[in-house]
PDB file of N, CA and C in Angstrom:
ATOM      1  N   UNK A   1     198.773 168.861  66.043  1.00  0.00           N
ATOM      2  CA  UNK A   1     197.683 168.301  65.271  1.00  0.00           C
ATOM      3  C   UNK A   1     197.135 167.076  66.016  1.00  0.00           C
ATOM      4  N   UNK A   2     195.787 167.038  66.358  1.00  0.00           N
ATOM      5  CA  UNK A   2     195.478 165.953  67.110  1.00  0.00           C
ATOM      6  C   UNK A   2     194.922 164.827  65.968  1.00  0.00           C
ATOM      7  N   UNK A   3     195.548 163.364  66.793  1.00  0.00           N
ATOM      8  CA  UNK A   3     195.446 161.954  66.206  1.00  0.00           C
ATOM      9  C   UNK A   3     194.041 162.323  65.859  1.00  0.00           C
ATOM     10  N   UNK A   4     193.761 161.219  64.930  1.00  0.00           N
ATOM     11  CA  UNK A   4     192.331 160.915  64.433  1.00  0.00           C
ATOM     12  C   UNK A   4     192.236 159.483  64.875  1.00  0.00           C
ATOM     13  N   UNK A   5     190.914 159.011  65.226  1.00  0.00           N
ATOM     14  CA  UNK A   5     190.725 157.690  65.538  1.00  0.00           C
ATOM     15  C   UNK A   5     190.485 157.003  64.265  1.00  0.00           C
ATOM     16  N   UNK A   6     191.052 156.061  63.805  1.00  0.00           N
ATOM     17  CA  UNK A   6     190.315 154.971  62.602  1.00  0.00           C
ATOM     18  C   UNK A   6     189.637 153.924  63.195  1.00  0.00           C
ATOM     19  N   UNK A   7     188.405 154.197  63.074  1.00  0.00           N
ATOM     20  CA  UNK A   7     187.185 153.057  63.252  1.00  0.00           C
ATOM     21  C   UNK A   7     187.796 151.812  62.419  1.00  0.00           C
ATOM     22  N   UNK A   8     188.033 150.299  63.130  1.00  0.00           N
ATOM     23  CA  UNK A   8     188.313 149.086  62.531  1.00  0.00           C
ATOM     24  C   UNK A   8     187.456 148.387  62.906  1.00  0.00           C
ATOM     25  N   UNK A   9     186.426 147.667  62.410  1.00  0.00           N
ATOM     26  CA  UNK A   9     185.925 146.361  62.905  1.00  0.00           C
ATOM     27  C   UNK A   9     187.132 145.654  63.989  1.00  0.00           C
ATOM     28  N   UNK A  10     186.037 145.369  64.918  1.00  0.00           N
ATOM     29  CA  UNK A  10     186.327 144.604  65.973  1.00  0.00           C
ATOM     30  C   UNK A  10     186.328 143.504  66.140  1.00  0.00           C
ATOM     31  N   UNK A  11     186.342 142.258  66.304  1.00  0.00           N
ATOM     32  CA  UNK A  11     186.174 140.907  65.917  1.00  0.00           C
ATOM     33  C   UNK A  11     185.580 140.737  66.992  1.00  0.00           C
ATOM     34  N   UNK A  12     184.131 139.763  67.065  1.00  0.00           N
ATOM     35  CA  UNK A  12     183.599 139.373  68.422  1.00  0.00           C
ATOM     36  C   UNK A  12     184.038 137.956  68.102  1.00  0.00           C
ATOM     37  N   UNK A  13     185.415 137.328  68.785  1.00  0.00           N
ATOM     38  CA  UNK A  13     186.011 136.726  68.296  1.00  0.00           C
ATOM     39  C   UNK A  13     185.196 135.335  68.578  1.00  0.00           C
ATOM     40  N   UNK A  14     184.443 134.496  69.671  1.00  0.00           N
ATOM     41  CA  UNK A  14     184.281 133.329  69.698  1.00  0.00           C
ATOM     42  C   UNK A  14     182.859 133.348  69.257  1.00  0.00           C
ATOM     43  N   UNK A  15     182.220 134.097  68.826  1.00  0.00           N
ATOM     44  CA  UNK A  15     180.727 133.949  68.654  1.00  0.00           C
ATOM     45  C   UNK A  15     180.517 133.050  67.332  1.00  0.00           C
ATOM     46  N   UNK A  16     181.229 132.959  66.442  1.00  0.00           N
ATOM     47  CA  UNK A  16     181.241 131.843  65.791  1.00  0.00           C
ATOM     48  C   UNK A  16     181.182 130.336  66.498  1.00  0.00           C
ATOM     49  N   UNK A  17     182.178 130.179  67.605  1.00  0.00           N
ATOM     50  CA  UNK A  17     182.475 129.000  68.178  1.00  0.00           C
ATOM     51  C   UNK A  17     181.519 128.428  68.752  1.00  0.00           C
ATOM     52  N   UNK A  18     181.133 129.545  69.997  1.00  0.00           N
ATOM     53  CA  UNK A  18     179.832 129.512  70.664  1.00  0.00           C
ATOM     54  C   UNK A  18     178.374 129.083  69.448  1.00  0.00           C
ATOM     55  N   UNK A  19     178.243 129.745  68.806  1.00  0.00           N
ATOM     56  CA  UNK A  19     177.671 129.485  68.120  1.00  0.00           C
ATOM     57  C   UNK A  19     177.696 127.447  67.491  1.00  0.00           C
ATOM     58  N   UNK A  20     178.467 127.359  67.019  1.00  0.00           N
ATOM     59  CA  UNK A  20     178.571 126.176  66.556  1.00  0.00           C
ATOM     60  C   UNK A  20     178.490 125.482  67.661  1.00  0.00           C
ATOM     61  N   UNK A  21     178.567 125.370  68.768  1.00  0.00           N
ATOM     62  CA  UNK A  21     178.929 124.520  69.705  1.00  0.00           C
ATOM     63  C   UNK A  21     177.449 124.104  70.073  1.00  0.00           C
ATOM     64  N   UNK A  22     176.432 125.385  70.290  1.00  0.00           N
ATOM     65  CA  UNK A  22     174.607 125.697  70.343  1.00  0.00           C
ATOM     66  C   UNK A  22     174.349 125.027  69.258  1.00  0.00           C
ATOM     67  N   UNK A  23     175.112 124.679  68.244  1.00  0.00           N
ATOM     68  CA  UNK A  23     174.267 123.888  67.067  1.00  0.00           C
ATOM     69  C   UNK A  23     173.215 124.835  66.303  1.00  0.00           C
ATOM     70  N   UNK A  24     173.390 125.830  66.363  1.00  0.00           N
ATOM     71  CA  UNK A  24     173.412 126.710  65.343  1.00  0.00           C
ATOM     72  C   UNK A  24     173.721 127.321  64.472  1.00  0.00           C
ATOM     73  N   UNK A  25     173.066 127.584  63.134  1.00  0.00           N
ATOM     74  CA  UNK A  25     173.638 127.963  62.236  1.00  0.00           C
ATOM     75  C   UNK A  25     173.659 129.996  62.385  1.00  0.00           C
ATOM     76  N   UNK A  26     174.368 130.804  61.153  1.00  0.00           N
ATOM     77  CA  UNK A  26     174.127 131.961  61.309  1.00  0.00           C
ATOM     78  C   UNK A  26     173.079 132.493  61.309  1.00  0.00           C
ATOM     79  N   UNK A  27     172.078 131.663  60.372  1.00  0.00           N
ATOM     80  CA  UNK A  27     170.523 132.067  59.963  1.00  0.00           C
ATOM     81  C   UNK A  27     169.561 132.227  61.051  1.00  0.00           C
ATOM     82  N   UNK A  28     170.148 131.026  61.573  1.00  0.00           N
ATOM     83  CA  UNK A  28     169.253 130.861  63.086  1.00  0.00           C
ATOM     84  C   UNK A  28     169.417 132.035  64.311  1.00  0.00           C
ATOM     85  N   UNK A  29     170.904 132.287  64.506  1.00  0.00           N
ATOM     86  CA  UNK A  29     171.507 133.081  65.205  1.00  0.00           C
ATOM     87  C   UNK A  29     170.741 134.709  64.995  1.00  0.00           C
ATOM     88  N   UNK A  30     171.173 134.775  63.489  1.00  0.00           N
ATOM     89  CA  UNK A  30     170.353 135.794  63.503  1.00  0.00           C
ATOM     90  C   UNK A  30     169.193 136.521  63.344  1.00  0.00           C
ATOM     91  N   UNK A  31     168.100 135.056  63.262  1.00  0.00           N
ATOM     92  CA  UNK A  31     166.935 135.406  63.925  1.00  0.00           C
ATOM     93  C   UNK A  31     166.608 135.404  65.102  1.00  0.00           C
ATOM     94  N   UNK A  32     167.575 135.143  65.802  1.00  0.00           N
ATOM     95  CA  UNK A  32     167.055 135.145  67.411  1.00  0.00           C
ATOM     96  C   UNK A  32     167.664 136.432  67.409  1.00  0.00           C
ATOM     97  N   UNK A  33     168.548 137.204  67.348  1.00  0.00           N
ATOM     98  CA  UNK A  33     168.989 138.594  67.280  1.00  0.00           C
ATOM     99  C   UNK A  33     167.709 139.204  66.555  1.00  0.00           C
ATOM    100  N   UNK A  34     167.044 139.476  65.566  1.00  0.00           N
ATOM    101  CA  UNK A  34     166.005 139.741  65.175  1.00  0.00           C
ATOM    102  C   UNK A  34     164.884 139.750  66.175  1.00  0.00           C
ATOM    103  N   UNK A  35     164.300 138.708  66.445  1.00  0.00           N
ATOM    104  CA  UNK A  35     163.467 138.397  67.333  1.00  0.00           C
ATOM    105  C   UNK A  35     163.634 139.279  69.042  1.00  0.00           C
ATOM    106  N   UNK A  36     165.331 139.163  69.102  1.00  0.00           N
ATOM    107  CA  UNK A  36     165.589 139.962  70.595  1.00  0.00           C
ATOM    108  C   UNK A  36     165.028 141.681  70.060  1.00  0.00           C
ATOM    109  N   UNK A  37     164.995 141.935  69.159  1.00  0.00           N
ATOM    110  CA  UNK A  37     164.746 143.917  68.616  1.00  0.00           C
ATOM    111  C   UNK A  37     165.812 143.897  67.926  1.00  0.00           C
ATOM    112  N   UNK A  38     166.824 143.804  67.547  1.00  0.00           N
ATOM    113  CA  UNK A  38     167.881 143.903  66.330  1.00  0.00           C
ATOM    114  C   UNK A  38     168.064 143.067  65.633  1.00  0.00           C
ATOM    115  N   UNK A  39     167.241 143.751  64.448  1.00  0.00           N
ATOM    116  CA  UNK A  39     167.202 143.482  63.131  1.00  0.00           C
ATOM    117  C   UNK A  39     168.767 142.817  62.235  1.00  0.00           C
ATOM    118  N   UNK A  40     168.933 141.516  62.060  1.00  0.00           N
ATOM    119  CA  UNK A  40     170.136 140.967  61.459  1.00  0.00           C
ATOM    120  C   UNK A  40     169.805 140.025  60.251  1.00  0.00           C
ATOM    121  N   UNK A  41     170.520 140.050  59.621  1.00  0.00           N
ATOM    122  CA  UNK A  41     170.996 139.274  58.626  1.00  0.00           C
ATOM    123  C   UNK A  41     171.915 138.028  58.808  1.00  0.00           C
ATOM    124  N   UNK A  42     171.686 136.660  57.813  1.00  0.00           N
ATOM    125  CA  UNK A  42     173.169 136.043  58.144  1.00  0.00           C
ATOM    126  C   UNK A  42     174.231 136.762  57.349  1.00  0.00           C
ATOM    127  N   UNK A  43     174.034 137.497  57.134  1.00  0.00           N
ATOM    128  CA  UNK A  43     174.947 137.981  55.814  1.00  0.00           C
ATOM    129  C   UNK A  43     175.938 139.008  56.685  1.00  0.00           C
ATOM    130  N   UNK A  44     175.396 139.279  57.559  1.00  0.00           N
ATOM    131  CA  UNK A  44     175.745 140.964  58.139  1.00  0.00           C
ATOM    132  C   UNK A  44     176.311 140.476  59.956  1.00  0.00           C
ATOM    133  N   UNK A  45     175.461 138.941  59.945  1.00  0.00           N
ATOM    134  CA  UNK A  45     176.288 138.123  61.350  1.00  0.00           C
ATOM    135  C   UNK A  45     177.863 137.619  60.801  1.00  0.00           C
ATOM    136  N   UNK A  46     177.927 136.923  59.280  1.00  0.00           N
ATOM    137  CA  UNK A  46     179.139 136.469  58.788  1.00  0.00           C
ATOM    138  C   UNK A  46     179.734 137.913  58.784  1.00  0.00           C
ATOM    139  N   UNK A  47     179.383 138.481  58.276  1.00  0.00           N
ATOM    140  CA  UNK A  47     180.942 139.966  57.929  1.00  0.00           C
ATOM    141  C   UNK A  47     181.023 140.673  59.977  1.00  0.00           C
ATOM    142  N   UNK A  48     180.374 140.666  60.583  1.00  0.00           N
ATOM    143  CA  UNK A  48     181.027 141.132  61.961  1.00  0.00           C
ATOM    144  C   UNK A  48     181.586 140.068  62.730  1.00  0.00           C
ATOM    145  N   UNK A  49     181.531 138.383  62.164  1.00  0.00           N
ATOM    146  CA  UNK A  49     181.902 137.403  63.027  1.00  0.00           C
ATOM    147  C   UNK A  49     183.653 137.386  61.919  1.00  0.00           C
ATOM    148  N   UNK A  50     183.891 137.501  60.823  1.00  0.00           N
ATOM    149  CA  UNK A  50     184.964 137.738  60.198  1.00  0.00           C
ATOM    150  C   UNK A  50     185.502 139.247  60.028  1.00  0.00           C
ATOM    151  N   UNK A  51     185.037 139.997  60.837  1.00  0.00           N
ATOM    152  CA  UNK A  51     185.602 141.289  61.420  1.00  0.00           C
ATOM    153  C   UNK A  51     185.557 142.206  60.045  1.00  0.00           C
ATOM    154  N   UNK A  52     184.373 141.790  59.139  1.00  0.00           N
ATOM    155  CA  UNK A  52     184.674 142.772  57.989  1.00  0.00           C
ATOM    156  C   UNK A  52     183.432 143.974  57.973  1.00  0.00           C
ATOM    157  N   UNK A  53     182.767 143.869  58.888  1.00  0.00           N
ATOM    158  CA  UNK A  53     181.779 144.653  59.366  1.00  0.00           C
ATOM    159  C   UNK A  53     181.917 145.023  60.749  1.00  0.00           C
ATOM    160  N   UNK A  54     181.954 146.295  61.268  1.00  0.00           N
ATOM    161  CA  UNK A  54     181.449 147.041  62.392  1.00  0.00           C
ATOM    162  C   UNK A  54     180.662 146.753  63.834  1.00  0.00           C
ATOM    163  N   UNK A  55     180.918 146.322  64.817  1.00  0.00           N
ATOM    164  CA  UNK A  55     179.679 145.258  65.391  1.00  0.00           C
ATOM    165  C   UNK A  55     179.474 146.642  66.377  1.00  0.00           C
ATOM    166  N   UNK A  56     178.825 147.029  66.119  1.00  0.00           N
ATOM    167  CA  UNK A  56     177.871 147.912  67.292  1.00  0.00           C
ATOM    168  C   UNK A  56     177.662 147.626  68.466  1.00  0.00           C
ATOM    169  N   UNK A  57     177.253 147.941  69.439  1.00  0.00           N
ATOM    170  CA  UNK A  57     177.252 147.727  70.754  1.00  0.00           C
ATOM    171  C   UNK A  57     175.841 146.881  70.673  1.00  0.00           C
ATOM    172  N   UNK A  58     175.097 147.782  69.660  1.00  0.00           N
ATOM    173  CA  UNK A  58     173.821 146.836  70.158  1.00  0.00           C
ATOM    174  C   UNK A  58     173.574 145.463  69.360  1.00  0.00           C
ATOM    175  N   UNK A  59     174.117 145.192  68.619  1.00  0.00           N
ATOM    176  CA  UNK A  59     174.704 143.994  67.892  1.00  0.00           C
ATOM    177  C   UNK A  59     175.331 143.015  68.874  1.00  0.00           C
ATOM    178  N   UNK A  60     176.754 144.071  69.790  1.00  0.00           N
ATOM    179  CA  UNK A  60     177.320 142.726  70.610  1.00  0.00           C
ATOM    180  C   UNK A  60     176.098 142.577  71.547  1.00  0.00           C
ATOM    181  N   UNK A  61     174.982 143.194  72.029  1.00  0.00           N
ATOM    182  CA  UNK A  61     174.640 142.769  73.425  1.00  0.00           C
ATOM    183  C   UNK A  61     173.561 141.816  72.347  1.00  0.00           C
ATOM    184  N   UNK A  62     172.435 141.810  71.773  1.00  0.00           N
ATOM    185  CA  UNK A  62     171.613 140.981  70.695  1.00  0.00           C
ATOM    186  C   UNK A  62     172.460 139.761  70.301  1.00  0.00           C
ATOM    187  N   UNK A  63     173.779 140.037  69.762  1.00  0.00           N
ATOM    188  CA  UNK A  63     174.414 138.222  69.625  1.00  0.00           C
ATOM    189  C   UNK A  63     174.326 137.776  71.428  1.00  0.00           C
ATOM    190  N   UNK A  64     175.201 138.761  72.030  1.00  0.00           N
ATOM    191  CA  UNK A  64     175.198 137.961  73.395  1.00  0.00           C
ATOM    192  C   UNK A  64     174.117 137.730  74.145  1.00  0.00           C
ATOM    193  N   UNK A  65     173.381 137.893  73.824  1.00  0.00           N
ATOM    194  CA  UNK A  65     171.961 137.357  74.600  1.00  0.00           C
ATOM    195  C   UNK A  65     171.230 136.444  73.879  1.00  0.00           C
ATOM    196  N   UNK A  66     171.910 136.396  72.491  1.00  0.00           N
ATOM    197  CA  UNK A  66     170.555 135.725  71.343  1.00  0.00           C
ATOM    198  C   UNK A  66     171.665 134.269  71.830  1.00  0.00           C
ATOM    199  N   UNK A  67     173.067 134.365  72.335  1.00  0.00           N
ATOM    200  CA  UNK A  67     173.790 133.114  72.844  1.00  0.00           C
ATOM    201  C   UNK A  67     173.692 132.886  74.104  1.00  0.00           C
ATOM    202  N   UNK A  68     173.076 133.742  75.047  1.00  0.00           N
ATOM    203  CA  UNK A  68     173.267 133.516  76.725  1.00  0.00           C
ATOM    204  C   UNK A  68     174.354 133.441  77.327  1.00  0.00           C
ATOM    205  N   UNK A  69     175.049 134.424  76.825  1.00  0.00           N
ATOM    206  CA  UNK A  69     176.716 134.842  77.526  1.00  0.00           C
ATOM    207  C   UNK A  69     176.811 136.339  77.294  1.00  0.00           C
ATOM    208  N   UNK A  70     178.217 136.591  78.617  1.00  0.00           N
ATOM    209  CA  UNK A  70     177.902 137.645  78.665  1.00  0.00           C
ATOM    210  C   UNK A  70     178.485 138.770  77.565  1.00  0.00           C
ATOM    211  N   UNK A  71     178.177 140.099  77.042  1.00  0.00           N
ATOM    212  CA  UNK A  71     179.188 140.653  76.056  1.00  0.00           C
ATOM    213  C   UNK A  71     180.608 140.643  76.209  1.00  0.00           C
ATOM    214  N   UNK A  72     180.931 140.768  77.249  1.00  0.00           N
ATOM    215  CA  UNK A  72     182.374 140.159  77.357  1.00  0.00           C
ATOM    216  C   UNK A  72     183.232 139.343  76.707  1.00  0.00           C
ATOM    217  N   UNK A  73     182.177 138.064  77.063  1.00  0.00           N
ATOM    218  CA  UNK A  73     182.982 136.792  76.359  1.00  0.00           C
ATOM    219  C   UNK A  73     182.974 136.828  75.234  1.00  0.00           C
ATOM    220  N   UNK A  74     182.164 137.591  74.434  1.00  0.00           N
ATOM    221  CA  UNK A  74     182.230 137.707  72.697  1.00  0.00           C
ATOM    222  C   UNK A  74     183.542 139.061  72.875  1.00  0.00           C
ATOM    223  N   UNK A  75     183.875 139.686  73.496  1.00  0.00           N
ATOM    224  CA  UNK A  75     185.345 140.306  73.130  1.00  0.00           C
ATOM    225  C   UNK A  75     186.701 139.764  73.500  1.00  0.00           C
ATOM    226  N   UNK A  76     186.491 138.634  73.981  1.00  0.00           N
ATOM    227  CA  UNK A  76     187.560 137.751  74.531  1.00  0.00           C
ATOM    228  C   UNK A  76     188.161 137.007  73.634  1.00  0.00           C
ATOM    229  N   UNK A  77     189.377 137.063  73.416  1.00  0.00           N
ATOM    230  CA  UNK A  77     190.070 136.204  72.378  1.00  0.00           C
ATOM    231  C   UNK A  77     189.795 134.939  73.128  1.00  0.00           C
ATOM    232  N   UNK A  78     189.171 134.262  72.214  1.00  0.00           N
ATOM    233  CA  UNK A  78     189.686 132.692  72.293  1.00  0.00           C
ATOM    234  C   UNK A  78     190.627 131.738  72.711  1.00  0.00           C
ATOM    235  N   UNK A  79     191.874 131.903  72.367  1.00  0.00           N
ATOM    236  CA  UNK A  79     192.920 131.579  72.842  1.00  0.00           C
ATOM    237  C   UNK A  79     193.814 132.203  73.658  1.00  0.00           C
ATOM    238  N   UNK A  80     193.316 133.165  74.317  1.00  0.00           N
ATOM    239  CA  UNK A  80     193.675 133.955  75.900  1.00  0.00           C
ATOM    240  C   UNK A  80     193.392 133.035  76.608  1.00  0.00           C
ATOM    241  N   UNK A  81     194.244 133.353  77.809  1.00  0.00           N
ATOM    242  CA  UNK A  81     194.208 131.949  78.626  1.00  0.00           C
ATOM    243  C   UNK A  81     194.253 133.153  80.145  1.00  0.00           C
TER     244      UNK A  81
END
């Protein structure tokens, strides 16, 4: 019987940090994601930045560009060294 994959939210773990650090709020954040062609919410930036929503690929590349880093660093734990 072959495994099944369970889809889990992913945490784009520092985009909160990053974020705060830009002096931005989520609202802001995710109008510049808006503005890049993907359509966001702060509502829908809080549930994929607290891993309770799904972050799509085109979500991570729209946060990572709406921050000017690369998608990478939004899958990088934080406290990896």
């Amino acid at each position: 019987m072959p495994l099944r994959s369970q889809s889990r939210p992913c945490p784009v773990w520092p985009s909160s940090i990053l974020r705060t650090e830009r002096g931005l709020g989520q609202r802001q954040l995710a109008a510049r994601c808006t503005a890049l062609g993907r359509p966001m919410s702060n509502t829908m930036l809080s549930r994929i930045e607290l891993a309770k929503r799904r972050c799509d690929i085109d979500d991570l590349v729209a946060i990572a560009e709406a921050l000017q880093v690369s998608p990478l660093a939004l899958l990088q734990d934080p406290g990896a060294t």
